[in-house]
N, C-alpha and C. Protein backbone atom coordinates (compact mmCIF):
# COMPACT_ATOMS: atom_id res chain seq x y z
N UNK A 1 -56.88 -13.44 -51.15
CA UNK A 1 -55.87 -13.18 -50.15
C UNK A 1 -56.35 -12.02 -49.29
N UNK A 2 -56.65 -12.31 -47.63
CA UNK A 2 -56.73 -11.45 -47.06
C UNK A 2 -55.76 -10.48 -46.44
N UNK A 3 -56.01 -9.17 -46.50
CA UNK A 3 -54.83 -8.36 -45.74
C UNK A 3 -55.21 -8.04 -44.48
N UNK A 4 -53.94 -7.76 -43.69
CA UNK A 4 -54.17 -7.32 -41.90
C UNK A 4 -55.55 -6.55 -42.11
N UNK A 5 -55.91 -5.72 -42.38
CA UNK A 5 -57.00 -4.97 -42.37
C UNK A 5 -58.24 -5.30 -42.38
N UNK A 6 -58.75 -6.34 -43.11
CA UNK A 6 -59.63 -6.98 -43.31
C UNK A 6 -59.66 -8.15 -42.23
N UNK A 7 -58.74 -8.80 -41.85
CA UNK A 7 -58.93 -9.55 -40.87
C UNK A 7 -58.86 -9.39 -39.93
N UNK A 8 -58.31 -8.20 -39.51
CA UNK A 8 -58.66 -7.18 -38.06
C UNK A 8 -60.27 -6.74 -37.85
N UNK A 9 -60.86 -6.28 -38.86
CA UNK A 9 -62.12 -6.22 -38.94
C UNK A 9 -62.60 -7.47 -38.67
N UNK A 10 -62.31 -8.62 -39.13
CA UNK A 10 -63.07 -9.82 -38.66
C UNK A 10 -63.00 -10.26 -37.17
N UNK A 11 -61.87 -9.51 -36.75
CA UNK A 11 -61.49 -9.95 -35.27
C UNK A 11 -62.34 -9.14 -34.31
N UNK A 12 -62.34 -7.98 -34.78
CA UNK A 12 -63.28 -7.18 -34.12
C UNK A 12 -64.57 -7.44 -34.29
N UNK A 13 -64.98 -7.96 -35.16
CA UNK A 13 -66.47 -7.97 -35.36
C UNK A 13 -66.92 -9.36 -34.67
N UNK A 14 -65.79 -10.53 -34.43
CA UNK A 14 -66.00 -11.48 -33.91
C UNK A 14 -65.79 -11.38 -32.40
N UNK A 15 -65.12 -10.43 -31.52
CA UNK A 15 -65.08 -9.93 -30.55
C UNK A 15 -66.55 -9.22 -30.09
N UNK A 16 -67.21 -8.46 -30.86
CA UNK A 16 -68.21 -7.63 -30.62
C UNK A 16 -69.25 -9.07 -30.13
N UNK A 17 -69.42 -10.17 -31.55
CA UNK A 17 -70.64 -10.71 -31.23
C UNK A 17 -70.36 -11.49 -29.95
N UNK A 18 -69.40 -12.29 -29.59
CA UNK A 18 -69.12 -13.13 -28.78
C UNK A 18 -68.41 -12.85 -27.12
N UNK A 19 -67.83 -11.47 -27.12
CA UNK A 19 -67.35 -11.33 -25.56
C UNK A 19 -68.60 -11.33 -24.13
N UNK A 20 -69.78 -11.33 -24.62
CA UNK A 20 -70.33 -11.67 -23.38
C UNK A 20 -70.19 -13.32 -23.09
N UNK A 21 -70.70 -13.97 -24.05
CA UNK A 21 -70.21 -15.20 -23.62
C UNK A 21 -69.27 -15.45 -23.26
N UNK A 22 -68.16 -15.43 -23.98
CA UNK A 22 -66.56 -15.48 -23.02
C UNK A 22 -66.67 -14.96 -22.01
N UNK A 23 -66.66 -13.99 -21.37
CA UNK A 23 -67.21 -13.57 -20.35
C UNK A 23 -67.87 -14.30 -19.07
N UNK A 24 -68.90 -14.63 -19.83
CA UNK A 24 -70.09 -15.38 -18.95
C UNK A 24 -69.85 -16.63 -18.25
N UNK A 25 -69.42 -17.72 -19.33
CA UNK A 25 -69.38 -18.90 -19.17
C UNK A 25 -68.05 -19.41 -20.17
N UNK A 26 -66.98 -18.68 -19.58
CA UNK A 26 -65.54 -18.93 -19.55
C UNK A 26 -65.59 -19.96 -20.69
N UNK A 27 -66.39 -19.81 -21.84
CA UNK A 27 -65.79 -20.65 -23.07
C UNK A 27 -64.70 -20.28 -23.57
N UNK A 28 -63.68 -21.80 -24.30
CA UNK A 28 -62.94 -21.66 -24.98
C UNK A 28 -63.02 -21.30 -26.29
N UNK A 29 -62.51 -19.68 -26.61
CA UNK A 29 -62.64 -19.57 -27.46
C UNK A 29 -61.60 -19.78 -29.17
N UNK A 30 -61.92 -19.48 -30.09
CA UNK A 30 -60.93 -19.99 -31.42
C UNK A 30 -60.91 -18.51 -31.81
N UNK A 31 -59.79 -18.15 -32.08
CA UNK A 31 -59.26 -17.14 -32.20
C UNK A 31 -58.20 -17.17 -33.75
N UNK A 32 -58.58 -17.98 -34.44
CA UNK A 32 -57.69 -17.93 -35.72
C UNK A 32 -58.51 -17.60 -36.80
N UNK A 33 -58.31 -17.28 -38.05
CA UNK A 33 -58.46 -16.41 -38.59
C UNK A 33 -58.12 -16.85 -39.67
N UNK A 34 -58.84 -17.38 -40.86
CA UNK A 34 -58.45 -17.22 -42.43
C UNK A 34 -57.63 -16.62 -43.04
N UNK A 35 -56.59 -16.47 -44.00
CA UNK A 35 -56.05 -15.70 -44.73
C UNK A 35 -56.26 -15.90 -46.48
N UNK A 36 -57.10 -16.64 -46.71
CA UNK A 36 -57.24 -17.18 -48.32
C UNK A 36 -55.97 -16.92 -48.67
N UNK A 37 -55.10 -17.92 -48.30
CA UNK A 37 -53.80 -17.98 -49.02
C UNK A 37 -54.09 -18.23 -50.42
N UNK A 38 -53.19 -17.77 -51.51
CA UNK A 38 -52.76 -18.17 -52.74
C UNK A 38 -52.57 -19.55 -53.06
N UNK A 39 -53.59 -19.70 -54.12
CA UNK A 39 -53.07 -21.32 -54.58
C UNK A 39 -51.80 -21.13 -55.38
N UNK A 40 -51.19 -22.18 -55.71
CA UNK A 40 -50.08 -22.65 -56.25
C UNK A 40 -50.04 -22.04 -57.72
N UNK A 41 -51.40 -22.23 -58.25
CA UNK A 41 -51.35 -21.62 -59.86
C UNK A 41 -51.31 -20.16 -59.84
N UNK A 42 -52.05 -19.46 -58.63
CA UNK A 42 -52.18 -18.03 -58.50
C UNK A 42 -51.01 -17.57 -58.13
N UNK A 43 -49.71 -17.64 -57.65
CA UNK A 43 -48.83 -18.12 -57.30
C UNK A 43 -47.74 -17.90 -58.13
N UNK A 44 -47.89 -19.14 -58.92
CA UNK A 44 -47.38 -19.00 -60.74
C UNK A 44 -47.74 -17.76 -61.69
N UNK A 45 -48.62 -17.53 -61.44
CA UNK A 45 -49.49 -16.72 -62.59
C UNK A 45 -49.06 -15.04 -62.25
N UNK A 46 -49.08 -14.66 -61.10
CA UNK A 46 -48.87 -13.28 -60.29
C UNK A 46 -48.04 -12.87 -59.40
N UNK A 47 -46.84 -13.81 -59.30
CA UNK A 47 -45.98 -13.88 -58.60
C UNK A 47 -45.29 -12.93 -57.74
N UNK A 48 -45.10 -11.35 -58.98
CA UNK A 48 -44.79 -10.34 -58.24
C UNK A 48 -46.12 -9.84 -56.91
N UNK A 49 -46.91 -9.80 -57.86
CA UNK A 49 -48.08 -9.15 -56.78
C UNK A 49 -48.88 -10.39 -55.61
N UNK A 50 -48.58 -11.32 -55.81
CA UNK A 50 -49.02 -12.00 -54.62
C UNK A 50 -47.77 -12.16 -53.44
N UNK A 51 -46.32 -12.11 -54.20
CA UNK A 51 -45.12 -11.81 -53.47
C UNK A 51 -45.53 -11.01 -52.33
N UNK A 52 -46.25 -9.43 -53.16
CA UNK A 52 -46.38 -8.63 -51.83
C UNK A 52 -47.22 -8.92 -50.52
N UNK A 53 -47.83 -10.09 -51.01
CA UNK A 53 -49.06 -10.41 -49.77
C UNK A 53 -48.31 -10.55 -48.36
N UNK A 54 -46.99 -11.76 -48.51
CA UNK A 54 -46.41 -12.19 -47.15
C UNK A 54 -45.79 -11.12 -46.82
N UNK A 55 -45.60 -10.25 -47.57
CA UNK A 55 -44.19 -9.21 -47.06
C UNK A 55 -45.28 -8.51 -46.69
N UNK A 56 -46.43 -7.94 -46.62
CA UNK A 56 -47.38 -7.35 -45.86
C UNK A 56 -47.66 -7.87 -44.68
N UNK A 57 -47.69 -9.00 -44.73
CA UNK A 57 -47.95 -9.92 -43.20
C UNK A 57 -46.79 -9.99 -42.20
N UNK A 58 -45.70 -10.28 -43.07
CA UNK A 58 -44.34 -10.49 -42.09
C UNK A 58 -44.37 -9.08 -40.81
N UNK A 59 -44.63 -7.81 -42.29
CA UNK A 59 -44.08 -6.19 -41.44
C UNK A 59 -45.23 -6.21 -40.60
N UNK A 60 -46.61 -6.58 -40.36
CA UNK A 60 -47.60 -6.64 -39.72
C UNK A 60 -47.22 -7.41 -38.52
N UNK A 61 -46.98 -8.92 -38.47
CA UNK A 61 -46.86 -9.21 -37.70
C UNK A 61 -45.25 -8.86 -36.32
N UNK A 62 -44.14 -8.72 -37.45
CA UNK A 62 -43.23 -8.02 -36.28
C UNK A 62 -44.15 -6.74 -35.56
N UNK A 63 -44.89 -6.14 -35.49
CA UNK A 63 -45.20 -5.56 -34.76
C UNK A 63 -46.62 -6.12 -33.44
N UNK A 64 -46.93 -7.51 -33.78
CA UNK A 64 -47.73 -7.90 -33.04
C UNK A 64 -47.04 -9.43 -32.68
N UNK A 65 -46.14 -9.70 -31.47
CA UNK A 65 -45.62 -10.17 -30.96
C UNK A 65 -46.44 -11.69 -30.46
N UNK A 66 -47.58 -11.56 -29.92
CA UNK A 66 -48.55 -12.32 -29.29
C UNK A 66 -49.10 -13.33 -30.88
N UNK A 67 -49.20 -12.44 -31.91
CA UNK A 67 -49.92 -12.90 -33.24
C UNK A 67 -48.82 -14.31 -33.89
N UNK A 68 -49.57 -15.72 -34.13
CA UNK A 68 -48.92 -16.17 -35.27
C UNK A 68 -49.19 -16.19 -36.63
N UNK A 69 -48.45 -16.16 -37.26
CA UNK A 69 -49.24 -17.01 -38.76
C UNK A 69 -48.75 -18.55 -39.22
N UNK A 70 -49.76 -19.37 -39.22
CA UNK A 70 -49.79 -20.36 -39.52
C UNK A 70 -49.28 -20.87 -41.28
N UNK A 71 -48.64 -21.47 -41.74
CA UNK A 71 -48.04 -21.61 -43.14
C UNK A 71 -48.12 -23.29 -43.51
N UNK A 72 -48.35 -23.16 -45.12
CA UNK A 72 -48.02 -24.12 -45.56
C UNK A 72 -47.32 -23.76 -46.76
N UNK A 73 -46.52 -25.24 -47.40
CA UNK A 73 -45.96 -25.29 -48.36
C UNK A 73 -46.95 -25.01 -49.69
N UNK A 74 -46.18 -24.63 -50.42
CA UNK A 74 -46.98 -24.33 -51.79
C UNK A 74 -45.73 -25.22 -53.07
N UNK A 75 -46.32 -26.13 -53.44
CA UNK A 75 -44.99 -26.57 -54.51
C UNK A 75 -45.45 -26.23 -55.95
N UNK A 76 -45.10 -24.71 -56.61
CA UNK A 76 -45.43 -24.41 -57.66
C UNK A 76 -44.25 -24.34 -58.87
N UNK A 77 -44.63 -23.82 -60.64
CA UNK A 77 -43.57 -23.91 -61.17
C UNK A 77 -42.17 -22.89 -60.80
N UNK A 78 -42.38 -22.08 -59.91
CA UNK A 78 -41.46 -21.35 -59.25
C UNK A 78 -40.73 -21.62 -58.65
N UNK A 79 -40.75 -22.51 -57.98
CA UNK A 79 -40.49 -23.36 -56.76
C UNK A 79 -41.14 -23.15 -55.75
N UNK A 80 -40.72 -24.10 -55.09
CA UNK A 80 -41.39 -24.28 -53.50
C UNK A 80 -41.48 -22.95 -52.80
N UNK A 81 -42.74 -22.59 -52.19
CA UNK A 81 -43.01 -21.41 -51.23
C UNK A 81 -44.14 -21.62 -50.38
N UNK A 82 -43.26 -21.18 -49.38
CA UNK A 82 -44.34 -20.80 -48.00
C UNK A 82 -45.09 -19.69 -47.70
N UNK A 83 -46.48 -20.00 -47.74
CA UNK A 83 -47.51 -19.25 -47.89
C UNK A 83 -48.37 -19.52 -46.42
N UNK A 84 -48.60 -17.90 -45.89
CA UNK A 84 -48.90 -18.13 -44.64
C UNK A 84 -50.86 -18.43 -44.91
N UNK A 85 -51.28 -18.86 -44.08
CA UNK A 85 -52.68 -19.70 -43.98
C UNK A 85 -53.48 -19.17 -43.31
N UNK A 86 -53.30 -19.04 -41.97
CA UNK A 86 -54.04 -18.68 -40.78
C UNK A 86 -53.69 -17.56 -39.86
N UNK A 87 -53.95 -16.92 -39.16
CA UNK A 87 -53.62 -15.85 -38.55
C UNK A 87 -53.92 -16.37 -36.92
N UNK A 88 -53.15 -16.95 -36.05
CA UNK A 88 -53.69 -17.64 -34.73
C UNK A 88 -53.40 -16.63 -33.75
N UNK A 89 -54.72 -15.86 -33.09
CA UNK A 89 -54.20 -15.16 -31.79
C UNK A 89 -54.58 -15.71 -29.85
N UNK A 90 -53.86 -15.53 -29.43
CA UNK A 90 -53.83 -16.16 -27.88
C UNK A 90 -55.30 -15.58 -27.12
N UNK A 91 -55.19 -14.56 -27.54
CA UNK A 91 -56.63 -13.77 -26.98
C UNK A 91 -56.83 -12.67 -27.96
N UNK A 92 -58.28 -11.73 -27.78
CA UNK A 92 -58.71 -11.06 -28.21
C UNK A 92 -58.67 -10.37 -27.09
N UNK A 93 -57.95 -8.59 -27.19
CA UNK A 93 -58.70 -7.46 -26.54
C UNK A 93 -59.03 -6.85 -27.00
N UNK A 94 -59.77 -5.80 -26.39
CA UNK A 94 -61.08 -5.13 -27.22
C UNK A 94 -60.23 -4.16 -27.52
């Protein structure tokens, strides 16, 4: 499970290699972002502490308006939970 932090670093570091091209030759770029969501058993197994993962993301993202997170269902012995996936942003600024 990745946290804002780590995937901010990926954003930046994927910004560094690639803004001349964007730049250059107005490619479309992909701007989403991994989160190694929790499987279903990990899920089961750690519940409190993987709990804290989304509630890290939720307070992250109310403050970045432009940012989504992408989710899927998780159907574990807990019950059903939504576990965010992807991190999708509209653009990158530096």
């Amino acid at each position: 499970m990745r946290n804002p932090d780590l995937i901010l670093d990926q954003v930046r570091a994927r910004y560094r290699e690639n803004w001349r091209d964007w730049l250059l030759h107005g490619d479309d770029a992909n701007f989403s972002f991994p989160l190694a969501a929790p499987s279903a058993n990990a899920i089961a197994r750690d519940y409190d502490a993987v709990g804290q993962w989304p509630r890290t993301w939720r307070t992250w993202s109310e403050t970045q308006p432009a940012a989504r997170l992408r989710t899927v269902t998780r159907h574990t012995v807990v019950g059903t939970q939504e576990v965010f996936t992807h991190l999708d942003l509209p653009t990158i600024d530096p």
